[in-house]
Every structure is written in C-alpha cells, then in structure tokens.
PDB file of N, CA and C in Angstrom:
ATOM      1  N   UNK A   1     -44.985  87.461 -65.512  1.00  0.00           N
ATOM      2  CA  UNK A   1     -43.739  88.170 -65.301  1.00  0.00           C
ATOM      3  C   UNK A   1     -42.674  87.145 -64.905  1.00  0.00           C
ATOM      4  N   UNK A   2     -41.866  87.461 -65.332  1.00  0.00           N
ATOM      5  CA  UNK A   2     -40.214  86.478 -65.244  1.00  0.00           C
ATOM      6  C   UNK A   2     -39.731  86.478 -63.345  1.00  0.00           C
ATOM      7  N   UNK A   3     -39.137  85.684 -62.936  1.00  0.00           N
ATOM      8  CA  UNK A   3     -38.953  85.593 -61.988  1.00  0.00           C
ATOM      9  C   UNK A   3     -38.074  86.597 -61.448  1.00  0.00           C
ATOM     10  N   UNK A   4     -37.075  87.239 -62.159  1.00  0.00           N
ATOM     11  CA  UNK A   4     -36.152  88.160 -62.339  1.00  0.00           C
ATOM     12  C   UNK A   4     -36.791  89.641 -62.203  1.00  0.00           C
ATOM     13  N   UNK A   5     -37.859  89.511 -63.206  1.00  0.00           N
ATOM     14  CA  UNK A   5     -38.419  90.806 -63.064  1.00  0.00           C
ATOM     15  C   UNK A   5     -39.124  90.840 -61.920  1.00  0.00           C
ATOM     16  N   UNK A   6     -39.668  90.350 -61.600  1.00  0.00           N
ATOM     17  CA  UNK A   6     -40.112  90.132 -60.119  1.00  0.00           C
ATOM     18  C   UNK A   6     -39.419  90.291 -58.923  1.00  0.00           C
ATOM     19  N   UNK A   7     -38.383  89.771 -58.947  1.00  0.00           N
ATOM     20  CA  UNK A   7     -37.821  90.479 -57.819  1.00  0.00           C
ATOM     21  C   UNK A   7     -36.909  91.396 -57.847  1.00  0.00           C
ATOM     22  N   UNK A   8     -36.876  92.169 -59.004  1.00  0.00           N
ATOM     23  CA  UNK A   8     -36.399  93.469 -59.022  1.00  0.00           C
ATOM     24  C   UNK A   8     -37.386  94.370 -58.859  1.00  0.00           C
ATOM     25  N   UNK A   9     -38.257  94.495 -59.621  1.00  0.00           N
ATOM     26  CA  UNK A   9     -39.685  94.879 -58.809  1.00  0.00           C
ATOM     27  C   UNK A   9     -40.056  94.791 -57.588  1.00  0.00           C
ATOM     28  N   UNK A  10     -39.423  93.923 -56.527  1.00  0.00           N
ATOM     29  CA  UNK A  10     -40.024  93.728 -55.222  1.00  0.00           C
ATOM     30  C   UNK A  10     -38.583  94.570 -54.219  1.00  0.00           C
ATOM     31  N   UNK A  11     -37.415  94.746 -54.930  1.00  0.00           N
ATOM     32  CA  UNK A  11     -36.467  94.693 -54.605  1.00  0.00           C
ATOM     33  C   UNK A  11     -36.159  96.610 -54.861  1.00  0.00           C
ATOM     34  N   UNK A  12     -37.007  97.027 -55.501  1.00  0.00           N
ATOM     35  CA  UNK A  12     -37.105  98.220 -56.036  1.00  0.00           C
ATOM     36  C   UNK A  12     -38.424  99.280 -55.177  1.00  0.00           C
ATOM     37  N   UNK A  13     -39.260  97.905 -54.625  1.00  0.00           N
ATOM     38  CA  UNK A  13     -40.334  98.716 -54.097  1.00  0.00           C
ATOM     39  C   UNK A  13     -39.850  99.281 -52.767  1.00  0.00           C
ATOM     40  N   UNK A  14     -39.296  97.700 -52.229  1.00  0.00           N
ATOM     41  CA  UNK A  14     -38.709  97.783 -51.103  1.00  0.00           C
ATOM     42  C   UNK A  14     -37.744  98.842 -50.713  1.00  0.00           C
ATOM     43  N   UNK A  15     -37.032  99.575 -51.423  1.00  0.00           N
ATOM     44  CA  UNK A  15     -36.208  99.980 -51.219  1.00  0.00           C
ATOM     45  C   UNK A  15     -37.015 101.537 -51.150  1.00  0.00           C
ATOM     46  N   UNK A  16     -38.058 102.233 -51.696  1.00  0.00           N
ATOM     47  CA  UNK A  16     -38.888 102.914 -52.000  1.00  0.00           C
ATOM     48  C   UNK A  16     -39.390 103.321 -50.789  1.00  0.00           C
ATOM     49  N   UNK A  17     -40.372 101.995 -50.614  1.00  0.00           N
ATOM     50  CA  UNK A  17     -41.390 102.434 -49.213  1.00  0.00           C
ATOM     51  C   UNK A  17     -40.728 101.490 -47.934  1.00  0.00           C
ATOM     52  N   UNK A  18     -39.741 100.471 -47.561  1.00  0.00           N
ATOM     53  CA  UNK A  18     -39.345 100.069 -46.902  1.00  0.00           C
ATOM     54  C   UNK A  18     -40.450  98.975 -46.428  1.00  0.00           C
ATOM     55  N   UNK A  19     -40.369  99.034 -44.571  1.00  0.00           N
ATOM     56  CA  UNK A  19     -41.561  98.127 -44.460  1.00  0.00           C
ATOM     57  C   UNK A  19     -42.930  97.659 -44.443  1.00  0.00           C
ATOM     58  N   UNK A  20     -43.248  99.351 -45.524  1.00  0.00           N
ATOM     59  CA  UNK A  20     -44.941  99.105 -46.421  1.00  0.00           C
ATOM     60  C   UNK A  20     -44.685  98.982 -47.600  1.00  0.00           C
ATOM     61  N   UNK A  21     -43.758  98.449 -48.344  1.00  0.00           N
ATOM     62  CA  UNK A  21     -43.799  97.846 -49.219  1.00  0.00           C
ATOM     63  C   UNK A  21     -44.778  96.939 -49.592  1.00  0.00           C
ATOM     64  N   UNK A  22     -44.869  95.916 -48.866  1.00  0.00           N
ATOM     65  CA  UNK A  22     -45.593  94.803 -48.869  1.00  0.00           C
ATOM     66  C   UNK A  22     -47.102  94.889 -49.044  1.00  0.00           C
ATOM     67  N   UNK A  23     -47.374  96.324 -48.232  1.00  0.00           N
ATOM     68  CA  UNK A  23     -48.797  96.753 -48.314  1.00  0.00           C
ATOM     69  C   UNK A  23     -49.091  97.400 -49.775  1.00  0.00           C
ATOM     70  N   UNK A  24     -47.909  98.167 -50.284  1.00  0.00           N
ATOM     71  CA  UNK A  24     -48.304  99.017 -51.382  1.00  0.00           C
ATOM     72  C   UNK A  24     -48.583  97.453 -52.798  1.00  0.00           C
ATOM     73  N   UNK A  25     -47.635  96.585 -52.870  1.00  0.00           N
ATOM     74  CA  UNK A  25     -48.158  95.442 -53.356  1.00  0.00           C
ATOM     75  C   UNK A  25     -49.211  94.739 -53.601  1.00  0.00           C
ATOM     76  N   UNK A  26     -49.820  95.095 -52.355  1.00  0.00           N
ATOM     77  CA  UNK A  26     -51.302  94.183 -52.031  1.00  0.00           C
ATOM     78  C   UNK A  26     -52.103  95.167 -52.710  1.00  0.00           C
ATOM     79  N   UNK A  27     -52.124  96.494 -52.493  1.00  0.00           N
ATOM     80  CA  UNK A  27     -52.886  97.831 -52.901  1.00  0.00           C
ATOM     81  C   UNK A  27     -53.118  97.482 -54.407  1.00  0.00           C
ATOM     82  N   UNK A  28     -51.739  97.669 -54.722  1.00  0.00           N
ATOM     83  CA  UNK A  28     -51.923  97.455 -56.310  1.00  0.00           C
ATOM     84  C   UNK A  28     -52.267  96.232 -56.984  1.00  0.00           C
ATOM     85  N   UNK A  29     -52.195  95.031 -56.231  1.00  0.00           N
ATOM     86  CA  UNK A  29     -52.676  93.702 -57.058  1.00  0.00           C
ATOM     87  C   UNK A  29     -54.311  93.971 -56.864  1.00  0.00           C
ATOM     88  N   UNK A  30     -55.217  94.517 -55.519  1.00  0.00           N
ATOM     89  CA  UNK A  30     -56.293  94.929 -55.141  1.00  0.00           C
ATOM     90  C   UNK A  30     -56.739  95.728 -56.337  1.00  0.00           C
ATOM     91  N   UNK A  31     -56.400  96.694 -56.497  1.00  0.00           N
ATOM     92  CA  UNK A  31     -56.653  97.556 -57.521  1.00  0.00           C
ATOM     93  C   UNK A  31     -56.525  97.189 -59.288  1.00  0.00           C
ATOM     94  N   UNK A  32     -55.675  96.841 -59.139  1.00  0.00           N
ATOM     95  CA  UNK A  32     -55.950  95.665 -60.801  1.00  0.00           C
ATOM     96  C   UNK A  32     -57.185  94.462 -60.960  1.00  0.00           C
ATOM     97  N   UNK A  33     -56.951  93.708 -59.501  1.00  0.00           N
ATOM     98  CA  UNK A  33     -57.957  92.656 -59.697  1.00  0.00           C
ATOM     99  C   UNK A  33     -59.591  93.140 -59.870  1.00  0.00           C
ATOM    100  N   UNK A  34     -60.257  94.491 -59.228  1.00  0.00           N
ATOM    101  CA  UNK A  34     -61.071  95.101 -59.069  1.00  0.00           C
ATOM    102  C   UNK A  34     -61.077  95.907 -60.679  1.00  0.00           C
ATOM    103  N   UNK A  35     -60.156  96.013 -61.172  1.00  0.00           N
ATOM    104  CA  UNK A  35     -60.152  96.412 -62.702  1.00  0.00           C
ATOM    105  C   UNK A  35     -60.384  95.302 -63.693  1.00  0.00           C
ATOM    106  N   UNK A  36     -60.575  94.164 -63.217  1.00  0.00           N
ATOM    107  CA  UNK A  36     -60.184  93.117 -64.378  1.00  0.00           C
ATOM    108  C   UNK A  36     -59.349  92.489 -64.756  1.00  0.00           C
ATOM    109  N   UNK A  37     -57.916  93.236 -64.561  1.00  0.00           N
ATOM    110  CA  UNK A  37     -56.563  92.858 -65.203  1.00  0.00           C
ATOM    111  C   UNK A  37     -56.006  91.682 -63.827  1.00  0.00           C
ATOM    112  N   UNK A  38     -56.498  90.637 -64.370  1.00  0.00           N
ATOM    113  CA  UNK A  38     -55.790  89.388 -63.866  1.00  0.00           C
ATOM    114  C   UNK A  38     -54.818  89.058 -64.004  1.00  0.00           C
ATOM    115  N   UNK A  39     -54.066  89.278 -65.390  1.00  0.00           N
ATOM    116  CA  UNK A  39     -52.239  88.799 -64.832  1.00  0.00           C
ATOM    117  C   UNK A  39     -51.739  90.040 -64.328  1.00  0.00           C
ATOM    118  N   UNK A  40     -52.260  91.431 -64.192  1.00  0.00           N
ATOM    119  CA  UNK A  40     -51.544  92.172 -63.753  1.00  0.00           C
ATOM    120  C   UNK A  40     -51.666  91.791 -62.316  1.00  0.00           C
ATOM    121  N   UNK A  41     -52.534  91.599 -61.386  1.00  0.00           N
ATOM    122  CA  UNK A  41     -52.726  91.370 -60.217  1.00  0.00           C
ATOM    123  C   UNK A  41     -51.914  89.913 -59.985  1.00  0.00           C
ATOM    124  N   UNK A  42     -51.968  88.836 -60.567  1.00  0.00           N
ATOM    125  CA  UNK A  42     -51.031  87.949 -60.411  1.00  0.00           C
ATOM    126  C   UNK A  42     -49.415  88.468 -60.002  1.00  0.00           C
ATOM    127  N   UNK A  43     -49.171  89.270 -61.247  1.00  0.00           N
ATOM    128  CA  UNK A  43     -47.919  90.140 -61.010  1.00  0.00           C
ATOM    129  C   UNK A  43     -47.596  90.378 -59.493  1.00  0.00           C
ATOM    130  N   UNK A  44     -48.379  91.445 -59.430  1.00  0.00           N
ATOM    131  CA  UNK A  44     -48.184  92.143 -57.901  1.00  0.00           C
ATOM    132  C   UNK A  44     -48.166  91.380 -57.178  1.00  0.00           C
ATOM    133  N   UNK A  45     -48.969  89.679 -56.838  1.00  0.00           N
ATOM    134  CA  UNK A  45     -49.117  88.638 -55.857  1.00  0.00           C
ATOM    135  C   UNK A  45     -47.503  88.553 -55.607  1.00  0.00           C
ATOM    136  N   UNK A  46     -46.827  88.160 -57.052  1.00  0.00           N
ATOM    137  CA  UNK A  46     -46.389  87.858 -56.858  1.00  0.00           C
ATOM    138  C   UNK A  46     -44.695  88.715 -56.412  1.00  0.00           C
ATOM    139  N   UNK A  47     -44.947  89.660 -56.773  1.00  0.00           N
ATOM    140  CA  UNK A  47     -44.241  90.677 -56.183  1.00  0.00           C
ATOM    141  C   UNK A  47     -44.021  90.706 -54.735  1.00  0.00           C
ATOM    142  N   UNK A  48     -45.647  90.920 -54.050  1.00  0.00           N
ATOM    143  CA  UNK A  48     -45.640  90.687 -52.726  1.00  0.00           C
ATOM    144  C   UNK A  48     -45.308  89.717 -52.183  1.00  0.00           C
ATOM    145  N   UNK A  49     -45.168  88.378 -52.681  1.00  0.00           N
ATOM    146  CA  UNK A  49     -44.614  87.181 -51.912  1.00  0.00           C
ATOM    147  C   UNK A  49     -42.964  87.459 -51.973  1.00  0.00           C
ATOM    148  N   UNK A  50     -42.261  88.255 -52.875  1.00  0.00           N
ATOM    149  CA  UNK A  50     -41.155  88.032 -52.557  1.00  0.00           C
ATOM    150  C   UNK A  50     -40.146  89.236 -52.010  1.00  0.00           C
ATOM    151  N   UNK A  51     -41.486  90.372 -51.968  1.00  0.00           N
ATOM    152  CA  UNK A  51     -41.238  91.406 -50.775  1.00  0.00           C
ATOM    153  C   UNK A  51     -41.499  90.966 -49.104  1.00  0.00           C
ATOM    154  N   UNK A  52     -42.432  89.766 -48.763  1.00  0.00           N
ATOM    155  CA  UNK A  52     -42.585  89.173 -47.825  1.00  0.00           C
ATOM    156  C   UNK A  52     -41.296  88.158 -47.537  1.00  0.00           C
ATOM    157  N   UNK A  53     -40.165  87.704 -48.651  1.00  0.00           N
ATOM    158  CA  UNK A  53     -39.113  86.975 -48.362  1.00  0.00           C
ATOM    159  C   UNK A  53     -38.258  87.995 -48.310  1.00  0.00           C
ATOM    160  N   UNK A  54     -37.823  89.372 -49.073  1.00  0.00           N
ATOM    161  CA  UNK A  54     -37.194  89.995 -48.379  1.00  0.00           C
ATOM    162  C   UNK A  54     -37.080  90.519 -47.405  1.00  0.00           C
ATOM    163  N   UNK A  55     -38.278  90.897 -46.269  1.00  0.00           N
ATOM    164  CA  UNK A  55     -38.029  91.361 -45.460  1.00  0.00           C
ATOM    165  C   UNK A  55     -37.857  90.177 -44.570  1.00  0.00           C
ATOM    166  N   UNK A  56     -37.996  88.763 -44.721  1.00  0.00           N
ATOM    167  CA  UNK A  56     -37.728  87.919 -43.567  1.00  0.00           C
ATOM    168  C   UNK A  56     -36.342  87.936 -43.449  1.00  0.00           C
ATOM    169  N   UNK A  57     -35.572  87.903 -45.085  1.00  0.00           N
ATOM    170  CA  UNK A  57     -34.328  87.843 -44.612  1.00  0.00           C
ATOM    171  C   UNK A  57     -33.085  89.471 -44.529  1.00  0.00           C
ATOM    172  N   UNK A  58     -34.598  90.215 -43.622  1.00  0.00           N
ATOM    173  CA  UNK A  58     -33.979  91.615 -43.418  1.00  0.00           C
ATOM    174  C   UNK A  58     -34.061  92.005 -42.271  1.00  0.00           C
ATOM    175  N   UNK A  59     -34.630  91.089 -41.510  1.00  0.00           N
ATOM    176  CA  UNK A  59     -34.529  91.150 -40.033  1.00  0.00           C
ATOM    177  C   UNK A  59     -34.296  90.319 -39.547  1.00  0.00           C
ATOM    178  N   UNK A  60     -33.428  90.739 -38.080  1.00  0.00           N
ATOM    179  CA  UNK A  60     -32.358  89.906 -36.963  1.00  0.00           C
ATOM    180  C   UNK A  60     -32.979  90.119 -35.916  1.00  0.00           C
TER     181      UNK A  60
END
C-alpha cells in the first residue's frame, strides 16, 4: 500500500474509533496474518504505525 493510502486509512480509522484505533489495526493485521494474507497484514502494520504517530501528535 502507498504511503498516502496509508495514512488516509489510519487517518480515517482514527477518526472512527478514536483512541482504539490503534487496537482495531492490530485486530485486523492479527486476523489477516492468521488467514495467510501477508501483505494484507503488512498493510494494517502499517496503518497502525501511523495511527501510533497520529495520536502522538494528538496529545498535549
């Protein structure tokens, strides 16, 4: 996945579930990797790493 799509995806989740975002990420890369689908779970990694940078720079 493009870097772009990625963090619209992370930027979309976030906005969804707020600060379990990050968890619903992990859920779903969990749940792909346990299916087989390895770049899909890559995906979500990487989703979650940049739902883990949005919320750093979402709190003061």
């Amino acid at each position: 996945m493009e870097a772009t799509k990625t963090a619209e995806y992370a930027r979309a989740l976030y906005q969804v579930h707020g600060d379990l975002a990050e968890a619903e990420a992990a859920r779903k890369a969990r749940e792909c990797d346990d299916e087989g689908k390895t770049r899909e779970a890559e995906d979500w990694a990487a989703v979650r790493r940049s739902i883990r940078q949005l919320r750093g720079a979402n709190q003061s």
